[in-house]
Protein backbone atom coordinates (compact mmCIF):
# COMPACT_ATOMS: atom_id res chain seq x y z
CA UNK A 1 140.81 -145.28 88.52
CA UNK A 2 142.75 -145.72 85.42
CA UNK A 3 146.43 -145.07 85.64
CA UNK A 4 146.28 -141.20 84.56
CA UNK A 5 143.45 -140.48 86.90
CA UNK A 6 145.30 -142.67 89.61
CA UNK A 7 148.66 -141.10 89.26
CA UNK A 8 147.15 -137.09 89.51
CA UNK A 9 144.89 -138.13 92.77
CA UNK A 10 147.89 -139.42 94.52
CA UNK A 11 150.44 -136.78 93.61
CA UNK A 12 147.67 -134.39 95.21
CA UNK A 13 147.57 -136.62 98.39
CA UNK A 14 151.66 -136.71 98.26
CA UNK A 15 151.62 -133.14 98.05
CA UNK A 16 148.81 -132.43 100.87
CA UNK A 17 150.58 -135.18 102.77
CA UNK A 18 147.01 -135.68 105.11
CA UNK A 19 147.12 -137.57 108.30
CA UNK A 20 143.60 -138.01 108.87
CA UNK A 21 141.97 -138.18 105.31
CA UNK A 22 137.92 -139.34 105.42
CA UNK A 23 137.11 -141.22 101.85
CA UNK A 24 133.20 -141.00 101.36
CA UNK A 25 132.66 -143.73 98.43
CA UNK A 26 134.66 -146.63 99.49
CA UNK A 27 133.04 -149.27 97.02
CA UNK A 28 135.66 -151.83 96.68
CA UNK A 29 138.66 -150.52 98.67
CA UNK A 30 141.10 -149.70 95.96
CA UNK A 31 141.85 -145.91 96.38
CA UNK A 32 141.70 -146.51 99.94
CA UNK A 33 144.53 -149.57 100.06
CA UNK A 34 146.57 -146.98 97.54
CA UNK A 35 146.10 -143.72 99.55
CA UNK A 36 146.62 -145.98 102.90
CA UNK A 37 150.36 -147.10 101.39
CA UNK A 38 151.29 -143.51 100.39
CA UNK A 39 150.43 -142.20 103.89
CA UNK A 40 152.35 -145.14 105.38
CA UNK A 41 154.87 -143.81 103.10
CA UNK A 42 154.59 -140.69 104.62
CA UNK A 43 153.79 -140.78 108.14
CA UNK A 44 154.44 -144.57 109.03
CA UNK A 45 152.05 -145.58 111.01
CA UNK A 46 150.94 -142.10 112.02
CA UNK A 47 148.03 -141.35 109.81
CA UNK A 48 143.89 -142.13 109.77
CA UNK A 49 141.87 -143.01 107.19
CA UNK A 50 138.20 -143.62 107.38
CA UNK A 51 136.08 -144.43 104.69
CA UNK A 52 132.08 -143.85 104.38
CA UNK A 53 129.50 -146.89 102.15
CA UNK A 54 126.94 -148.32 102.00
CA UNK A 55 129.06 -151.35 100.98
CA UNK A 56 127.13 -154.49 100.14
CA UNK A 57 123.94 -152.85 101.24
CA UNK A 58 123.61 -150.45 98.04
CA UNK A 59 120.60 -151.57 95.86
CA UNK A 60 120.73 -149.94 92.50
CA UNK A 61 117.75 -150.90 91.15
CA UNK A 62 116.05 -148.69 93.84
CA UNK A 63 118.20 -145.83 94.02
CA UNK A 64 118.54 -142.79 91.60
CA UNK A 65 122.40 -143.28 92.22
CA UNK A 66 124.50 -144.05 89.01
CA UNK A 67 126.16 -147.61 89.99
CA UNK A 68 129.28 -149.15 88.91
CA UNK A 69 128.68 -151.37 85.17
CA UNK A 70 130.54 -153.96 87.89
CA UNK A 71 128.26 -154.50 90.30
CA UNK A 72 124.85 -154.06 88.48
CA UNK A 73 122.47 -157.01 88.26
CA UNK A 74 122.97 -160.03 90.50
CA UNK A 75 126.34 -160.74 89.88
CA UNK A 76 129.76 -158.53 89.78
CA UNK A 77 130.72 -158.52 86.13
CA UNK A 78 134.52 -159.12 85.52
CA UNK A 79 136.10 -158.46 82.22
CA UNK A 80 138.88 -161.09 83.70
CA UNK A 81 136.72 -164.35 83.19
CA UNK A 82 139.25 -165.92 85.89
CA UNK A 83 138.11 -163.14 88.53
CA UNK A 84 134.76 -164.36 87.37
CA UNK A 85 134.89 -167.41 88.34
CA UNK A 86 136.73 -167.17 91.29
CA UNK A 87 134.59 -163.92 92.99
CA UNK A 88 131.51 -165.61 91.89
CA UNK A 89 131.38 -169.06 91.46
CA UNK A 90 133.97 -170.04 94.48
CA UNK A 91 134.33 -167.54 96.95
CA UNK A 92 130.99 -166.25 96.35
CA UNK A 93 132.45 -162.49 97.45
CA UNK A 94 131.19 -159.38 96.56
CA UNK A 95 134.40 -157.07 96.14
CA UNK A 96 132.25 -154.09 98.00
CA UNK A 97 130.87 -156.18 100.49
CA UNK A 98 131.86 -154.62 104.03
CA UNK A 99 133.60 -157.83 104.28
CA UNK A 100 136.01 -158.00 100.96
CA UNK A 101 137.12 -154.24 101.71
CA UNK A 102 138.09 -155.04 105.66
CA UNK A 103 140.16 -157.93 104.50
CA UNK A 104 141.75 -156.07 101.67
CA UNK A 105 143.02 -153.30 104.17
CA UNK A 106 143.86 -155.64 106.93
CA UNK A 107 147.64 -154.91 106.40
CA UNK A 108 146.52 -151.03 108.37
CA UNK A 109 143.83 -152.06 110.38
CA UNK A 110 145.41 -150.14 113.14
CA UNK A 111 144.52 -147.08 110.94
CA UNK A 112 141.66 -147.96 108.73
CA UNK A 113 137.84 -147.10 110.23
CA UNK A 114 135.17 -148.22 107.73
CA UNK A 115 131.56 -147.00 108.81
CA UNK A 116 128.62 -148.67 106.92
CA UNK A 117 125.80 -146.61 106.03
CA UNK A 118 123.95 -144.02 103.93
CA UNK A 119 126.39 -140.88 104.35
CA UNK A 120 123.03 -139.12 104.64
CA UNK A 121 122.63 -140.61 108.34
CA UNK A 122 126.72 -141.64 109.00
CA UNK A 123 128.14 -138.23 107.80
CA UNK A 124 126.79 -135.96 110.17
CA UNK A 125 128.00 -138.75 112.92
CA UNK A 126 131.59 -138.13 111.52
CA UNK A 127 134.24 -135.56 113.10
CA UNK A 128 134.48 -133.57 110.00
CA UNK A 129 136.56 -130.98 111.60
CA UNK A 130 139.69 -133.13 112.29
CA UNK A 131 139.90 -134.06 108.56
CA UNK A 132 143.26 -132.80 106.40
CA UNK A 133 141.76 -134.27 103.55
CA UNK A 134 138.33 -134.93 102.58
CA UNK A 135 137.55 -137.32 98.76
CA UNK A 136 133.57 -137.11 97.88
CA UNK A 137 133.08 -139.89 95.44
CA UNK A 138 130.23 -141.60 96.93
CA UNK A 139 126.73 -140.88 95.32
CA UNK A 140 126.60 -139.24 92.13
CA UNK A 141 123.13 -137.47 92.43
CA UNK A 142 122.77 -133.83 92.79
CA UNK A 143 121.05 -134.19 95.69
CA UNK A 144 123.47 -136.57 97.60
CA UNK A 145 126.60 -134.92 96.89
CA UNK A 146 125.18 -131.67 97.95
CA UNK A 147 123.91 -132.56 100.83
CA UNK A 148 127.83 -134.20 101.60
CA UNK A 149 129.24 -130.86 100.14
CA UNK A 150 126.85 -128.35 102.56
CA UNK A 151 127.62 -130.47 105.86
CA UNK A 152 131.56 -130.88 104.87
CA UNK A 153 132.00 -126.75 104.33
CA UNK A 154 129.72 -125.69 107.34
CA UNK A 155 132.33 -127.59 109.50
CA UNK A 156 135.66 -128.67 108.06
CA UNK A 157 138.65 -126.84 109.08
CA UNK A 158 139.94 -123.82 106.56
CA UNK A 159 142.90 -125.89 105.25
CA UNK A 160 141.18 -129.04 104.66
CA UNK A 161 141.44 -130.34 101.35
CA UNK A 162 138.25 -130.89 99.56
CA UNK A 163 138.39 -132.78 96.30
CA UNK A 164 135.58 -134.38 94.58
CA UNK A 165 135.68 -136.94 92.10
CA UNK A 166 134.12 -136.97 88.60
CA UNK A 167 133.56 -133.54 88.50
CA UNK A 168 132.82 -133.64 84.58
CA UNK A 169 131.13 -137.06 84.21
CA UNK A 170 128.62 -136.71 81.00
CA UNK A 171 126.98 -139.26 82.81
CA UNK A 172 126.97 -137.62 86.52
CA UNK A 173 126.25 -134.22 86.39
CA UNK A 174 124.41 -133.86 89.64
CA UNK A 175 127.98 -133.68 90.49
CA UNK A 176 128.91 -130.89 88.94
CA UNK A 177 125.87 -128.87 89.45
CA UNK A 178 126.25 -130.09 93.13
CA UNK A 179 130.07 -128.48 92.71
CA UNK A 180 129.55 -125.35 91.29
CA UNK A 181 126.39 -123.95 93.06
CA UNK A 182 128.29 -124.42 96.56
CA UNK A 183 131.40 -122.63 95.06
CA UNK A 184 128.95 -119.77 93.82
CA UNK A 185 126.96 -119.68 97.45
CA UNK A 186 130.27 -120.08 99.59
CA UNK A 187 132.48 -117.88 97.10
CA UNK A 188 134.68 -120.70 97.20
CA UNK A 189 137.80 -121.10 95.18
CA UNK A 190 137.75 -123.98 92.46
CA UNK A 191 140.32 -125.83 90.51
CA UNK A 192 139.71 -128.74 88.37
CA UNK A 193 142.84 -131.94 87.88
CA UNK A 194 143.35 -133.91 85.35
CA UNK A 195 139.93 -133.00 83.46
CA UNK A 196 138.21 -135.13 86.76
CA UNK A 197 139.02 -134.16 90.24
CA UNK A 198 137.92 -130.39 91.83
CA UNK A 199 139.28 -129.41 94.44
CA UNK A 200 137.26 -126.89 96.75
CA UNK A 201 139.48 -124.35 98.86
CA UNK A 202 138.06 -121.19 101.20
């Protein structure tokens, strides 16, 4: 996220101050690492976070998803030509490979569950109900992020914090549409942060 969007998502995290918090969107671990230090912040050691991909699995050339400008085509495309070469021509990595994202949160391993999959089939596997603080920003279709919003209301405790990202993406706007017609079936309460983030409340 860039700084502005960065800086409003963790002041609402701060504020919520979630020990179990489930991420559905992990891609390359970077919201997770942050959100894991605030919560050791917070809680020390005392906190959860699990996080929901299809890591190095996703294929967007046969998906109706909208994927990352980074990791589209055959290789990861850095605007650091150092990263470049050192991601794809040494390490061969890919930074949202199951992999990358378990050695970039190896510092809370103790706390961090990663579950590989299509949230589809892994999200109905999940405990839902324990959750303080839900973040949707996996798929961007209408259909996926519906299906993610229908299962996470039917069963998520009524102070859970439900916040979903890219709420007014030109680009997205399955997830809008996604947003709004559970808020209207539900009669849900909605508030929108920083022009990006909505955050879903009974």
């Amino acid at each position: 996220m860039k700084y502005n969007h960065g800086h409003a998502f963790l002041k609402i995290v701060s504020e919520k101050k979630p020990k179990h918090f489930l991420e559905i969107g992990v891609f390359t671990g970077v919201t997770a690492r942050n959100t894991c230090e605030l919560l050791n912040d917070i809680h020390g050691k005392d906190f959860q976070y699990t996080g929901l991909d299809l890591f190095e699995d996703y294929v967007p050339e046969h998906d109706h998803e909208i994927a990352p400008n980074m990791i589209r085509g055959n290789q990861q495309k850095f605007s650091n030509p150092l990263k470049h070469i050192v991601y794809n021509l040494i390490l061969k990595e890919q930074l949202n490979s199951f992999n990358s994202v378990t050695k970039f949160l190896k510092k809370f391993k103790n706390q961090v569950e990663l579950v590989k999959g299509d949230s589809k089939k892994t999200l109905p596997e999940i405990e839902i109900e324990k959750y303080d603080m839900i973040f949707v920003d996996g798929g961007h279709s209408f259909e996926t992020v519906n299906f993610e919003l229908q299962l996470i209301i039917s069963k998520c405790k009524k102070d859970c914090l439900v916040l979903v990202d890219d709420y007014d993406h030109q680009v997205a706007s399955g997830v809008k549409k996604a947003v709004d017609q559970i808020v209207s079936e539900k009669k849900l309460k909605l508030n929108i942060f920083s022009g990006r983030f909505a955050q879903i409340s009974f």
